[in-house]
Protein backbone atom coordinates (compact mmCIF):
# COMPACT_ATOMS: atom_id res chain seq x y z
CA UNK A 1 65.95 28.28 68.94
CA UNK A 2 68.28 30.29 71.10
CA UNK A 3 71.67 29.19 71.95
CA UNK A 4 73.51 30.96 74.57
CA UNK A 5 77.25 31.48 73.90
CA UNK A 6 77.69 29.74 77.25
CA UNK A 7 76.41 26.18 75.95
CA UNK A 8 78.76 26.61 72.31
CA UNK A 9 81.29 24.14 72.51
CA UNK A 10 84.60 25.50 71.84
CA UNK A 11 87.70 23.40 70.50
CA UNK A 12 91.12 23.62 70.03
CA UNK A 13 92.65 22.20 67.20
CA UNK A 14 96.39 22.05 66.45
CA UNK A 15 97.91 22.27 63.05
CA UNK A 16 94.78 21.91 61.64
CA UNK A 17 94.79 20.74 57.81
CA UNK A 18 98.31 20.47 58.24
CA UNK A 19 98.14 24.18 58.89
CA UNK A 20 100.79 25.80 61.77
CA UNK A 21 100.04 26.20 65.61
CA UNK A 22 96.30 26.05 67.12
CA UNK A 23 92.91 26.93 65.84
CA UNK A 24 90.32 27.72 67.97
CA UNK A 25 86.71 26.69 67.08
CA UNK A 26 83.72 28.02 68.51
CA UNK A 27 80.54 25.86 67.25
CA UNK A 28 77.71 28.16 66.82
CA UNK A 29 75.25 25.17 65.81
CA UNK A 30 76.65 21.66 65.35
CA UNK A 31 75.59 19.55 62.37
CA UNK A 32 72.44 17.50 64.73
CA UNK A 33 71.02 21.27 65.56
CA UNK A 34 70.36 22.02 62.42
CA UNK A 35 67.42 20.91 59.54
CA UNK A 36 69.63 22.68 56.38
CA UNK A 37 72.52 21.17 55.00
CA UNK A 38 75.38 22.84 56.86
CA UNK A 39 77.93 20.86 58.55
CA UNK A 40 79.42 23.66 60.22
CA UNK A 41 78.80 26.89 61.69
CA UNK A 42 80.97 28.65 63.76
CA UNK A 43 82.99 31.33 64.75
CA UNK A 44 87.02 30.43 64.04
CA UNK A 45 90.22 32.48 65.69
CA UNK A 46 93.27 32.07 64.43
CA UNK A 47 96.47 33.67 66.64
CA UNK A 48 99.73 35.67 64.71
CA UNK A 49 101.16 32.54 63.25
CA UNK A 50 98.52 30.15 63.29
CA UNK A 51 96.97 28.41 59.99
CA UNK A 52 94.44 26.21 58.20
CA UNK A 53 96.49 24.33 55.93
CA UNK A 54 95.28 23.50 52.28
CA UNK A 55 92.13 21.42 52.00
CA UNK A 56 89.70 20.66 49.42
CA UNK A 57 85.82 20.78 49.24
CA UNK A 58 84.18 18.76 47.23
CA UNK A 59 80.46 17.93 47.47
CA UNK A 60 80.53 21.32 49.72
CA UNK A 61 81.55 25.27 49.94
CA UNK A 62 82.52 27.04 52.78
CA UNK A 63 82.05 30.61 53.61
CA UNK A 64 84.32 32.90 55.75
CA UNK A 65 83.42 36.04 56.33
CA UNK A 66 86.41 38.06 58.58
CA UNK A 67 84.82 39.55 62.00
CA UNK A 68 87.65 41.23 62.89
CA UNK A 69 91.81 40.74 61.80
CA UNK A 70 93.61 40.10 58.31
CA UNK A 71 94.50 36.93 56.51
CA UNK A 72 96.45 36.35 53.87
CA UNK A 73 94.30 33.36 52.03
CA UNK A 74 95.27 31.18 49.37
CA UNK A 75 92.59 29.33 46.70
CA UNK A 76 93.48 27.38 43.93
CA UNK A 77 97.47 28.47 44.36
CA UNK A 78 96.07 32.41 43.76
CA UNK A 79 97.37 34.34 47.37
CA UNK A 80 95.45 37.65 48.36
CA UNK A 81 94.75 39.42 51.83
CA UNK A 82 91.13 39.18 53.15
CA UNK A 83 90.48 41.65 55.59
CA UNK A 84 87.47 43.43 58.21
CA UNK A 85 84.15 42.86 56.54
CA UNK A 86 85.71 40.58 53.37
CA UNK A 87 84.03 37.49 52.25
CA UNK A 88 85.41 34.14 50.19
CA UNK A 89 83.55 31.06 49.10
CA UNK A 90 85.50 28.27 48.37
CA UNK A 91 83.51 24.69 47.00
CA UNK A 92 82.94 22.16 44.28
CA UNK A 93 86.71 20.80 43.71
CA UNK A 94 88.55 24.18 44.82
CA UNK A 95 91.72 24.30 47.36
CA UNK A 96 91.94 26.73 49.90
CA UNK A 97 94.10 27.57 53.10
CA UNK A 98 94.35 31.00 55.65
CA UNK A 99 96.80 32.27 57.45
CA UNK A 100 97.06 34.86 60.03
CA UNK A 101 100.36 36.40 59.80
CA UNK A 102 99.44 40.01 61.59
CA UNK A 103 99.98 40.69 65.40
CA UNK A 104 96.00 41.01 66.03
CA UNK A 105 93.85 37.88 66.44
CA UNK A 106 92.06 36.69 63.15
CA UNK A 107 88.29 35.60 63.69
CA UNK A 108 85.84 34.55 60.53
CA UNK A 109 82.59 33.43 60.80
CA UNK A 110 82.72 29.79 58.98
CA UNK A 111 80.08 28.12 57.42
CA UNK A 112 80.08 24.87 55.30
CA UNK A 113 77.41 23.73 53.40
CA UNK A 114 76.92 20.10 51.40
CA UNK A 115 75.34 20.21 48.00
């Protein structure tokens, strides 16, 4: 299947997880799209000052890989910078939140998957 970027729908989410100002999130494939066991692919951008607030995953991990910016992202109450090619997994009981506290837009490519 090819999906145009012109048919992705792209949302807006504010203070997302409790996070600070808006998150916007491009969905690559949705959920019904796909045979696997992802729940969500997509391409997120966070602006200076904008957050995903603390969450947990339980029965699932998700992946962010940075496209282009630096975060500073927090897992389990450990802090550390990802930047420009840098990869985290976070799943099976873990916390984890990002932040984009830099001038330049911060955009990950996100992917949860269920176990």
């Amino acid at each position: 299947m090819i999906k145009r970027r012109a048919s992705m729908e792209t949302e807006i989410r504010k203070r997302m997880r409790e996070g600070s100002g808006e998150v916007e999130v491009r969905h690559i494939f949705k959920k019904e799209e796909l045979k696997g066991k992802a729940r969500l692919v997509a391409r997120i951008t966070l602006k200076q000052g904008c957050s995903i607030g603390s969450h947990v995953h339980g029965q699932e991990e998700e992946i962010f890989y940075v496209l282009k910016g630096e975060g500073v992202a927090t897992e389990n109450g450990e802090t550390f910078v990802l930047k420009e090619g840098d990869a985290m997994v976070t799943g099976g009981g873990s916390s984890h939140s990002i932040e984009n506290q830099s001038e330049n837009p911060l955009e990950l490519f996100a992917v949860i998957l269920l176990f």
